[in-house]
C-alpha atoms as a PDB file:
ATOM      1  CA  UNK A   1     -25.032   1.464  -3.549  1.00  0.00           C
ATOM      2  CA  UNK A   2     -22.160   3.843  -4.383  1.00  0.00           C
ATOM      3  CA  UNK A   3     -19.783   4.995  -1.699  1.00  0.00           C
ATOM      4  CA  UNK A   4     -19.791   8.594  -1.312  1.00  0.00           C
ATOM      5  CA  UNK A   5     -16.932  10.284  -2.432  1.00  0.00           C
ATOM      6  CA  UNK A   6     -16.549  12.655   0.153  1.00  0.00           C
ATOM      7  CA  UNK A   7     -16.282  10.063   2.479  1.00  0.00           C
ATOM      8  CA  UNK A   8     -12.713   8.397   2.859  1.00  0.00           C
ATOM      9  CA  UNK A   9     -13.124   4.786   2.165  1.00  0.00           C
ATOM     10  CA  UNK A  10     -13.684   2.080   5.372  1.00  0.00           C
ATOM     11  CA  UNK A  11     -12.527  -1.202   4.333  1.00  0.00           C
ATOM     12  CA  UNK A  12     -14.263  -4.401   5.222  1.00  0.00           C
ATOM     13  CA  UNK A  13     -13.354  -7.787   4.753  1.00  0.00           C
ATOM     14  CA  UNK A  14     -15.689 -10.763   6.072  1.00  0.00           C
ATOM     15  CA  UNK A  15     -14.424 -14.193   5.647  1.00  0.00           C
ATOM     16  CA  UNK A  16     -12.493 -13.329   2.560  1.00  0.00           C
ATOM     17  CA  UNK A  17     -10.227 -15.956   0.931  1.00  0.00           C
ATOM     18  CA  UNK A  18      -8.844 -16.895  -2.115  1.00  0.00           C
ATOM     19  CA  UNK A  19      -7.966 -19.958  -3.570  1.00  0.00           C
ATOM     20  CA  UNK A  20      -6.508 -19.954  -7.325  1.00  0.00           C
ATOM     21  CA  UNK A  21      -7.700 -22.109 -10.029  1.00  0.00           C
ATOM     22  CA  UNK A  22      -5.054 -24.531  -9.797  1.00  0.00           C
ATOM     23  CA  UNK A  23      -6.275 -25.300  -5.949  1.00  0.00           C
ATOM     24  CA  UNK A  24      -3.358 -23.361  -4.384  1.00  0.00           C
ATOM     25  CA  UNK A  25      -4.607 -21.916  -1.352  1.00  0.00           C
ATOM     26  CA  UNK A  26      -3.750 -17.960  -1.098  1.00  0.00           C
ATOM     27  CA  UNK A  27      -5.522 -16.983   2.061  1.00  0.00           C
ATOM     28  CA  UNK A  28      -7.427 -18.169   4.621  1.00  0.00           C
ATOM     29  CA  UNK A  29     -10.742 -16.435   5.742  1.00  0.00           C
ATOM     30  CA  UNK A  30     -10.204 -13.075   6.764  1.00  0.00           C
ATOM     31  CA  UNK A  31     -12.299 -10.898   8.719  1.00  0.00           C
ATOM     32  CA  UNK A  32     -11.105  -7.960   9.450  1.00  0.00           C
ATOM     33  CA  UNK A  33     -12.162  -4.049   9.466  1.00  0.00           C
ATOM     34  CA  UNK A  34      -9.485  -1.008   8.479  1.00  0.00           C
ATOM     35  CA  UNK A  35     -11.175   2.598   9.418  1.00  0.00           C
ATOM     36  CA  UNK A  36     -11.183   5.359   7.098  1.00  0.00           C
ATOM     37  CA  UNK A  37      -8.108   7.623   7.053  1.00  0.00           C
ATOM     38  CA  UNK A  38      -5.467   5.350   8.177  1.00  0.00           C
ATOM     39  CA  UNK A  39      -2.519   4.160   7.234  1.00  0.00           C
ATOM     40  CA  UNK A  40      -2.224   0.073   7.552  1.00  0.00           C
ATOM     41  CA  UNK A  41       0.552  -2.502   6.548  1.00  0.00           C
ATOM     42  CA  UNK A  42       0.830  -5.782   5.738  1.00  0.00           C
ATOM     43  CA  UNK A  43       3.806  -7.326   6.346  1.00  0.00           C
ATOM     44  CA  UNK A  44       4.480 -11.520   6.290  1.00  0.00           C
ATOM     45  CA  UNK A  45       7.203 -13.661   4.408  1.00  0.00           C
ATOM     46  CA  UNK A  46       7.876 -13.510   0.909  1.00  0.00           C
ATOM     47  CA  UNK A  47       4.790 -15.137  -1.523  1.00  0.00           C
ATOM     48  CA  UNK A  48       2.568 -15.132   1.296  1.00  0.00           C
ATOM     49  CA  UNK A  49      -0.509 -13.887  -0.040  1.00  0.00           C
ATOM     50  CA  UNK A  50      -0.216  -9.936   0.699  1.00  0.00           C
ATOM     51  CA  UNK A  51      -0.183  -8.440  -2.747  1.00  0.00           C
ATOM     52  CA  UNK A  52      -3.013 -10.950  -3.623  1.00  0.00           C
ATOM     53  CA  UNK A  53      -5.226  -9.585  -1.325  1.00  0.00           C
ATOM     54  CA  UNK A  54      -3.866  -6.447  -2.182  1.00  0.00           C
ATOM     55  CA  UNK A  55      -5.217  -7.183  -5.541  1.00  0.00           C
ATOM     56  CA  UNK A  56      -8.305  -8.221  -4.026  1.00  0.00           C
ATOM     57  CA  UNK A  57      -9.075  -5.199  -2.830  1.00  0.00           C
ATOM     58  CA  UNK A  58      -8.436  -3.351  -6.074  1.00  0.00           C
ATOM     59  CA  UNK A  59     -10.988  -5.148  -7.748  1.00  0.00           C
ATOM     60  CA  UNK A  60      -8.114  -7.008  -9.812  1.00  0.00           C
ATOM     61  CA  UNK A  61      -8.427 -10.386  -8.142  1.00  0.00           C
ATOM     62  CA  UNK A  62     -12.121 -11.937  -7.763  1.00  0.00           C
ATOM     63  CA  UNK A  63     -12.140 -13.252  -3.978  1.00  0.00           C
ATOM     64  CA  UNK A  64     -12.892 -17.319  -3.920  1.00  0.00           C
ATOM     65  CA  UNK A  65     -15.165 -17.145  -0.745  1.00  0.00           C
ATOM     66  CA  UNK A  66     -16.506 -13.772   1.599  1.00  0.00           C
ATOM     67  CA  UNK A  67     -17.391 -10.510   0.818  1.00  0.00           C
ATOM     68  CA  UNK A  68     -15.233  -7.006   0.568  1.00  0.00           C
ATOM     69  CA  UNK A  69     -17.197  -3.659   0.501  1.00  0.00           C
ATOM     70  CA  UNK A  70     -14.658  -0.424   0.717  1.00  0.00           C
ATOM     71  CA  UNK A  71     -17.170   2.532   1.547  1.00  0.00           C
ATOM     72  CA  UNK A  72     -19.833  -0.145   2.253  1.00  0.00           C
ATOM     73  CA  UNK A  73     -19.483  -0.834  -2.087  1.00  0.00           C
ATOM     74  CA  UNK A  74     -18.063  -3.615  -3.817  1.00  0.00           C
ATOM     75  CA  UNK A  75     -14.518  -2.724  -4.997  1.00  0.00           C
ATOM     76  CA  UNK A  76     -16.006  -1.877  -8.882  1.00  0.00           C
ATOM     77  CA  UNK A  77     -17.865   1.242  -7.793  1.00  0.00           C
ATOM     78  CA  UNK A  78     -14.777   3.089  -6.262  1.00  0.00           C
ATOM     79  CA  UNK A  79     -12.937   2.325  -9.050  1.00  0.00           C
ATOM     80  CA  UNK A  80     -15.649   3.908 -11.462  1.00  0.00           C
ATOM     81  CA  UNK A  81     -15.017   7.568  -9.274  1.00  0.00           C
ATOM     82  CA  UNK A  82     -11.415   7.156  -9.808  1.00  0.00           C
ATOM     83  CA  UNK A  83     -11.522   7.065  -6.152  1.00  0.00           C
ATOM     84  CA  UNK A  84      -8.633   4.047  -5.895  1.00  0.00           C
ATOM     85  CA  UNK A  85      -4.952   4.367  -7.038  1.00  0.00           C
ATOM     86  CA  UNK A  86      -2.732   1.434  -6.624  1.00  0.00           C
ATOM     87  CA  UNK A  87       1.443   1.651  -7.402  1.00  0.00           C
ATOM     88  CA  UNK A  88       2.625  -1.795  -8.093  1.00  0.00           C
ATOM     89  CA  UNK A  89       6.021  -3.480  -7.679  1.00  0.00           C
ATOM     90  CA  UNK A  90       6.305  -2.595 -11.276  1.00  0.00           C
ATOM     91  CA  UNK A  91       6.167   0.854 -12.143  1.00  0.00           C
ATOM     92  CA  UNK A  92       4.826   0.393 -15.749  1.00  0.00           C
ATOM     93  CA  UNK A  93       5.244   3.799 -16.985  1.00  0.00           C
ATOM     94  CA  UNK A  94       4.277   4.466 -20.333  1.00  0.00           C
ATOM     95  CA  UNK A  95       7.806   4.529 -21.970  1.00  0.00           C
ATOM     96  CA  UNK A  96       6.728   7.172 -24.698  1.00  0.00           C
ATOM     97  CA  UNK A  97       5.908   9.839 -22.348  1.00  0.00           C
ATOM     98  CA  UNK A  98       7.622  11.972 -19.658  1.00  0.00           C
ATOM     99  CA  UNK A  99       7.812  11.937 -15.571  1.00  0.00           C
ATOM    100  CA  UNK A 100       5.142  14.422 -15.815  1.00  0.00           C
ATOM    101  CA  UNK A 101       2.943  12.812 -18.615  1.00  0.00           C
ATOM    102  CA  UNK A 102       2.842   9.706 -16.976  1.00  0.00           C
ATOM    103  CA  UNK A 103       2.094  11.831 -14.096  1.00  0.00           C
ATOM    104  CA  UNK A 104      -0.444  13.967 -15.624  1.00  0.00           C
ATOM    105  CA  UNK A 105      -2.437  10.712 -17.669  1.00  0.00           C
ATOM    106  CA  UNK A 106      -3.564   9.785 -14.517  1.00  0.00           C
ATOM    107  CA  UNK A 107      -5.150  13.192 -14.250  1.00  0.00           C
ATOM    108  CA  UNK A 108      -6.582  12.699 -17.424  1.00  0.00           C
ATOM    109  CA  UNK A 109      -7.822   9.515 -16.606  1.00  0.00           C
ATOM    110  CA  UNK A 110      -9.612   9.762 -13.676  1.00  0.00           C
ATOM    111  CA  UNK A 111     -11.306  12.722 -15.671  1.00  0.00           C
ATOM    112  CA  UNK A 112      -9.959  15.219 -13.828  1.00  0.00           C
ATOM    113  CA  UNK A 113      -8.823  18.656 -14.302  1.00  0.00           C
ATOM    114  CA  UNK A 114      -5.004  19.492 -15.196  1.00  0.00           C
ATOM    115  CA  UNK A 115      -2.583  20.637 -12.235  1.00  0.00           C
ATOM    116  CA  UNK A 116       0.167  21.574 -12.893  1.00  0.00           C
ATOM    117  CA  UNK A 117       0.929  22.633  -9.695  1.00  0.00           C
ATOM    118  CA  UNK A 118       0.301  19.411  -7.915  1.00  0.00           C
ATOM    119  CA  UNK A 119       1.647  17.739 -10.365  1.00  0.00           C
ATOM    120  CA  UNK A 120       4.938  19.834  -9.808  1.00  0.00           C
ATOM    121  CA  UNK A 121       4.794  19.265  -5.894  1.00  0.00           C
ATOM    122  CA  UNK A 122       4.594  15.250  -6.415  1.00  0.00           C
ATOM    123  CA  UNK A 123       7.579  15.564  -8.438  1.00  0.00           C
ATOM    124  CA  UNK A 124       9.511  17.753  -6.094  1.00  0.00           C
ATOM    125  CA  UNK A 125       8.383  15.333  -3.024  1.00  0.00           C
ATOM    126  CA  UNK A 126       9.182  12.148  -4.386  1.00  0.00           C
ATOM    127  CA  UNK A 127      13.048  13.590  -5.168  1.00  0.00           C
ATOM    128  CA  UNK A 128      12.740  13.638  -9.487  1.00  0.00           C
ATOM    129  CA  UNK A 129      13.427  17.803  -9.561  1.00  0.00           C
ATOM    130  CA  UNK A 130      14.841  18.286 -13.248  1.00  0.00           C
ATOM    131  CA  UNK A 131      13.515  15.158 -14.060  1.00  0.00           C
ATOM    132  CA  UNK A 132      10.075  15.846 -14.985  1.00  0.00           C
ATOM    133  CA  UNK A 133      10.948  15.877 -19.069  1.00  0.00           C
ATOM    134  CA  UNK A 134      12.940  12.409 -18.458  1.00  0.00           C
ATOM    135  CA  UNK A 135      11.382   9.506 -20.234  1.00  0.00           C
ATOM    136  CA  UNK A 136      11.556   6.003 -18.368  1.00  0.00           C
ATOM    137  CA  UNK A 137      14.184   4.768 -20.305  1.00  0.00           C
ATOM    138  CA  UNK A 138      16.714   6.933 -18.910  1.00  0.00           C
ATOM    139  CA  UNK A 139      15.609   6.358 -15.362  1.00  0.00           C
ATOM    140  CA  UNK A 140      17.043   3.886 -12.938  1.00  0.00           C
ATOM    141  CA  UNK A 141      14.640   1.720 -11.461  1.00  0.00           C
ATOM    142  CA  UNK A 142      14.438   3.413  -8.407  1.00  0.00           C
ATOM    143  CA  UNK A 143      13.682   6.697 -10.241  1.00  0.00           C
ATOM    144  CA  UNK A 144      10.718   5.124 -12.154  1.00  0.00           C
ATOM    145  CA  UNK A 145       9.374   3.532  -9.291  1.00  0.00           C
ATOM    146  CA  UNK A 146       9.288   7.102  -7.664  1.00  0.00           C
ATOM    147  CA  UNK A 147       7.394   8.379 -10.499  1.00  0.00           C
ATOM    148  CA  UNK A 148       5.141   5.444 -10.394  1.00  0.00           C
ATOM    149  CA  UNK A 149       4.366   6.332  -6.866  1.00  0.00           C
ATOM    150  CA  UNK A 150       3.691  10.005  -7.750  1.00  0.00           C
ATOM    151  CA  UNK A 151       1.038   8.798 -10.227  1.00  0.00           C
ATOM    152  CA  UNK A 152      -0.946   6.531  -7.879  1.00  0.00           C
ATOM    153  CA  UNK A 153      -1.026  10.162  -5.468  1.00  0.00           C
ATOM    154  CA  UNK A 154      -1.894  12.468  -7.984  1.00  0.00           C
ATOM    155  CA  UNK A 155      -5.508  11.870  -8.359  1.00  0.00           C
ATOM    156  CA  UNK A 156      -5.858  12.182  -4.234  1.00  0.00           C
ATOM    157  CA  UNK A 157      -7.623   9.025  -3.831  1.00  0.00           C
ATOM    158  CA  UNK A 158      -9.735   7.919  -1.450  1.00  0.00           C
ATOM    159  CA  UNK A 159      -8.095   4.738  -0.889  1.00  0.00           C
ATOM    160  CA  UNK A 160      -4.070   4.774  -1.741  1.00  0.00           C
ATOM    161  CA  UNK A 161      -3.114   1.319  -2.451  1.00  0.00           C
ATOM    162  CA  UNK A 162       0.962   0.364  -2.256  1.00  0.00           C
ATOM    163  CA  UNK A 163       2.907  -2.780  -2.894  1.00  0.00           C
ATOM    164  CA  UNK A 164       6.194  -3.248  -2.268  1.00  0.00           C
ATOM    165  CA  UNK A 165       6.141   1.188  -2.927  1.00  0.00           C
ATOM    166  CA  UNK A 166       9.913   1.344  -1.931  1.00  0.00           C
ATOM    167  CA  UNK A 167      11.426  -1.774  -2.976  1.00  0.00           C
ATOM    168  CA  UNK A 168      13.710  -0.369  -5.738  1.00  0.00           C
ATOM    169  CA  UNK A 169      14.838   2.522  -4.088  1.00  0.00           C
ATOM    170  CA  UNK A 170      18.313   3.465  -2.214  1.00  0.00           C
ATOM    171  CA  UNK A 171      18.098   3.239   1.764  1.00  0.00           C
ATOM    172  CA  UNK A 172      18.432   7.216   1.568  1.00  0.00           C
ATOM    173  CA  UNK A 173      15.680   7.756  -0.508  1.00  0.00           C
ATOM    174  CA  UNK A 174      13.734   5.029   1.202  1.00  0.00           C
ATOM    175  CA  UNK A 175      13.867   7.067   4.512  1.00  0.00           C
ATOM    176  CA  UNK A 176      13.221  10.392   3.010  1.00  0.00           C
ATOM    177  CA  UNK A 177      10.386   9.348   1.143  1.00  0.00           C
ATOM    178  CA  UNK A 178       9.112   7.588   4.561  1.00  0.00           C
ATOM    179  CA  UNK A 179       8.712  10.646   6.303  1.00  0.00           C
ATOM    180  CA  UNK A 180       7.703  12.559   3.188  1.00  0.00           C
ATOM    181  CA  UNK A 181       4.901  10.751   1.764  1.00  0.00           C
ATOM    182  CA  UNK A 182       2.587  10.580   4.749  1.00  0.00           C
ATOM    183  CA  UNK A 183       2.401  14.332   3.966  1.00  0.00           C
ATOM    184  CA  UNK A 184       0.096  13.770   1.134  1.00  0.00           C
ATOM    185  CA  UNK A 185      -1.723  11.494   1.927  1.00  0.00           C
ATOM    186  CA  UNK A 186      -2.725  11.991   5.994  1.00  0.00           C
ATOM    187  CA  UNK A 187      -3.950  15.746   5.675  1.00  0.00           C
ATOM    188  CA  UNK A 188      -6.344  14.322   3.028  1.00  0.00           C
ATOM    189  CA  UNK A 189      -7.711  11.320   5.374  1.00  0.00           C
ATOM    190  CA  UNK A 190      -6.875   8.869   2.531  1.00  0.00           C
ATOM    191  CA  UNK A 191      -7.470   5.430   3.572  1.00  0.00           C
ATOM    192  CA  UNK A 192      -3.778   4.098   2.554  1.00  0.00           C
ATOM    193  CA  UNK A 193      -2.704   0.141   2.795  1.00  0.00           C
ATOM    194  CA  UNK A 194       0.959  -0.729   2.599  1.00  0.00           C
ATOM    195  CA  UNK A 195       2.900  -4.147   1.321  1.00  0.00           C
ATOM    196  CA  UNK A 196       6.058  -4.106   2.803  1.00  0.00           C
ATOM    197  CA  UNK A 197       9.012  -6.454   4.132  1.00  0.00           C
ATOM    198  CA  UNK A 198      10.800  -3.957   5.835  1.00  0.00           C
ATOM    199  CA  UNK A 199       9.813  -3.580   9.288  1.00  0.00           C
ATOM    200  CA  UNK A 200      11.417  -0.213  10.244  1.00  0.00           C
ATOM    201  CA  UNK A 201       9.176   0.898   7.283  1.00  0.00           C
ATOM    202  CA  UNK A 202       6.009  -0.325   8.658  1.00  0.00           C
ATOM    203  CA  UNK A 203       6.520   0.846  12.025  1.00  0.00           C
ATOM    204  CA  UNK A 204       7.677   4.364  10.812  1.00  0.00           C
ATOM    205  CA  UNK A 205       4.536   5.013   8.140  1.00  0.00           C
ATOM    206  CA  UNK A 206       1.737   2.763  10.009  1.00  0.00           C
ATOM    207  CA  UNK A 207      -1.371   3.659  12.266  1.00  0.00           C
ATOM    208  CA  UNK A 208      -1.732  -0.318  12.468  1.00  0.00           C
ATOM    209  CA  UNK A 209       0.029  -3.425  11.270  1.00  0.00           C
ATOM    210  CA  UNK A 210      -1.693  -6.747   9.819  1.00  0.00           C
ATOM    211  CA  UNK A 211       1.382  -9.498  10.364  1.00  0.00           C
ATOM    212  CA  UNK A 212       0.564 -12.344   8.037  1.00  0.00           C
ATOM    213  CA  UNK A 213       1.810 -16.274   8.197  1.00  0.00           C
ATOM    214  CA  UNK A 214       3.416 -18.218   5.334  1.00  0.00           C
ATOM    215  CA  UNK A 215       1.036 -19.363   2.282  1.00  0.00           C
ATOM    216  CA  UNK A 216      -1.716 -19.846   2.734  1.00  0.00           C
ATOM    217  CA  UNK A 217      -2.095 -16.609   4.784  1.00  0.00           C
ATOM    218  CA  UNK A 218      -3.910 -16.307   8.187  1.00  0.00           C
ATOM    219  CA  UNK A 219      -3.538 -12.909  10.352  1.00  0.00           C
ATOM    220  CA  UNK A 220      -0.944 -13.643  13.227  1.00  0.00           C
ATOM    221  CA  UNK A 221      -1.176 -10.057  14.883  1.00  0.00           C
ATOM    222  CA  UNK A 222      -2.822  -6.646  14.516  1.00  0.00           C
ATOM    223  CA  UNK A 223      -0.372  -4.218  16.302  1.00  0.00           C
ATOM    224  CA  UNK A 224      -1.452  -0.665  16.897  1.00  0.00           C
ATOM    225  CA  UNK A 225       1.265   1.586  16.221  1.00  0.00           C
ATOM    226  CA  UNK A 226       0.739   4.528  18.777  1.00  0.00           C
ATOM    227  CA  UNK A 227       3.533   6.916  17.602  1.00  0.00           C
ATOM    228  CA  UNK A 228       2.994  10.663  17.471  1.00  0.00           C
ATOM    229  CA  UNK A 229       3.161  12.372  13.808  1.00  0.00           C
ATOM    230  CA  UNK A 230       5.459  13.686  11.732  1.00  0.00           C
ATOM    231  CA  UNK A 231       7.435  10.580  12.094  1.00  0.00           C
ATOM    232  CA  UNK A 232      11.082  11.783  11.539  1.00  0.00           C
ATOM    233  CA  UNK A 233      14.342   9.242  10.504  1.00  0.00           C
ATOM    234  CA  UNK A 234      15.124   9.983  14.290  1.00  0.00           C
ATOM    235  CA  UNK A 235      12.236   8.435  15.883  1.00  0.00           C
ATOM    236  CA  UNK A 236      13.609   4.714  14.571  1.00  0.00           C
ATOM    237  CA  UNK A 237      15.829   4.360  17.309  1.00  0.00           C
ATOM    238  CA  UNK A 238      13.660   5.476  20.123  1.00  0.00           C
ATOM    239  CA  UNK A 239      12.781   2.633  22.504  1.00  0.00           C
ATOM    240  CA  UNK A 240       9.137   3.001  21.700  1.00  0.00           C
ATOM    241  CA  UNK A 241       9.351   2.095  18.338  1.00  0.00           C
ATOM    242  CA  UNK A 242      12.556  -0.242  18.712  1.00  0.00           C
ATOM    243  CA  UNK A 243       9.500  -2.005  20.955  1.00  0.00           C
ATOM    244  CA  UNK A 244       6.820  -2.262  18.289  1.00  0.00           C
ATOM    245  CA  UNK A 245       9.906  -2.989  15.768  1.00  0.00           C
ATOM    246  CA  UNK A 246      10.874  -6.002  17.866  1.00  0.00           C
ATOM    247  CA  UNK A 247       6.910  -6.788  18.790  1.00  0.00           C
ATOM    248  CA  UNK A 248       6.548  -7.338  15.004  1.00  0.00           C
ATOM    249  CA  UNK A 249       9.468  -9.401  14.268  1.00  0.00           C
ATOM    250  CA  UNK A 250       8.293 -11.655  16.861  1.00  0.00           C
ATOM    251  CA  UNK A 251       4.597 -12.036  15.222  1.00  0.00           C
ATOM    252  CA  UNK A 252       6.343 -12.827  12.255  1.00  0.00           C
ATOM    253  CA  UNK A 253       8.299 -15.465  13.702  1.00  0.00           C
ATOM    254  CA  UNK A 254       5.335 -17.056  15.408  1.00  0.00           C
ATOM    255  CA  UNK A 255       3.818 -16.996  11.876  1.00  0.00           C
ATOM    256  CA  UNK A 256       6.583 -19.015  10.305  1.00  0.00           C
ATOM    257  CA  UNK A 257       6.615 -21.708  13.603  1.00  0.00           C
ATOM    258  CA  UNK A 258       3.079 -21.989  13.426  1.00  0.00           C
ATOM    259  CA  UNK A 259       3.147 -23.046   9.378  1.00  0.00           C
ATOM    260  CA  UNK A 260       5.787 -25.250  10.180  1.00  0.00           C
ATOM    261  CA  UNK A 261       3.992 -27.547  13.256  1.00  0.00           C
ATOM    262  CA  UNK A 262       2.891 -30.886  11.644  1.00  0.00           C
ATOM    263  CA  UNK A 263      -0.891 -29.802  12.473  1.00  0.00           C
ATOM    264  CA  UNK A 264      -0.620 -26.295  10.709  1.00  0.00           C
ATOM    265  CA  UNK A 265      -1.864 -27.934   7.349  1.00  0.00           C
ATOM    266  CA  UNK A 266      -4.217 -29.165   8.918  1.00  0.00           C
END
């Protein structure tokens, strides 16, 4: 069954884990549910299995054991609508074309039509005005990785995938794009799922937070982030969110204790 597009896309995961070829354990059955139209991250130390499931949920990574439907499909068939965009760690813009035709070939794509319009408002939002002719090469990383994100939103998918979206960027543009971005995407309903390490930046864009453990990955905490909207740079110092900040850190330390009890492996 195909999921309909009008529909923003539920994620499921039942007993989902993966274990790679080599018998390194990635992540430990997880069963877990993320509604339609919100905004989740996934936070947990470094190499701890996030971007693999991540990938999982992409349809780039077969799962070793469960099931994942996203719109009650398998992965594959929102991919065929062009109803997924994922922005990787890596921007991997096409270095022979522009901001804007990197931009604009995920228009083209997803076999939709031109717009130029939109296409101009992602640029403006994600800070590259009088950029748009630039080709990679002459971008810092932090530029390309803004243009990488503008890609993934162009196509207004139903499911907005990000790892890692704002690791190359400066701390100023990292807050501006934190309260910018959730623009696009929340008016929409898109059904987004953010990588991050940065805690201030999962508290500030989240409806929800998944805190993972070290390798091989179980879930240590779901934390409902009950914060009103637009989130402003201001809001990070209120006590409210200074709580869930300092909620999360202490998942993720429980995490780490846990792996590191002689019965954890076990």
């Amino acid at each position: 069954m195909a999921p309909d597009p009008h529909i923003p896309a539920e994620v499921v995961c039942e007993d989902l884990a993966k274990t790679f070829a080599d018998g390194t354990e990635v992540l430990r059955p997880l069963s877990v549910t993320l509604p339609s139209g919100g905004t989740t991250a996934l936070v947990g130390p470094s190499g701890c299995g996030k971007s693999t499931l991540l990938r999982m949920i992409a349809g780039l990574e077969p799962p070793s054991a469960g099931s994942l439907r996203i719109g009650g499909a398998p992965p594959r068939a929102l991919l065929k609508q062009a109803g997924l965009s994922m922005a990787f760690q890596d921007p991997s813009l096409l270095p022979w074309r522009s901001v804007r035709g990197n931009i604009e070939l995920a228009l083209k794509l997803a076999r939709r039509p031109a717009a130029p319009q939109a296409v101009d408002d992602l640029i403006r939002l994600v800070g590259l005005d009088g950029f748009a002719g630039a080709r990679p090469a002459t971008l810092s990383g932090g530029m390309r990785q803004r243009a990488a994100i503008a890609r993934a939103m162009v196509t207004e998918p139903r499911l907005l995938l990000l790892d890692e979206p704002f690791g190359a960027v400066d701390e100023l543009t990292r807050r501006q794009l934190a309260e910018d971005l959730p623009r696009t995407w929340e008016p929409r309903q898109t059904t987004t799922l953010l990588v991050t390490h940065s805690i201030t930046e999962a508290v500030m864009l989240s409806d929800r937070i998944l805190v993972f453990s070290p390798r091989p990955a179980t879930l240590v905490a779901d934390i409902a982030v009950d914060l009103p909207r637009p989130r402003r740079a201001a809001l990070t110092t209120d006590p409210a969110f200074l709580g869930l900040a300092e909620q999360v850190a202490a998942a993720l330390a429980e995490g780490v204790a846990g792996a590191n009890r002689p019965w954890a492996a076990q």
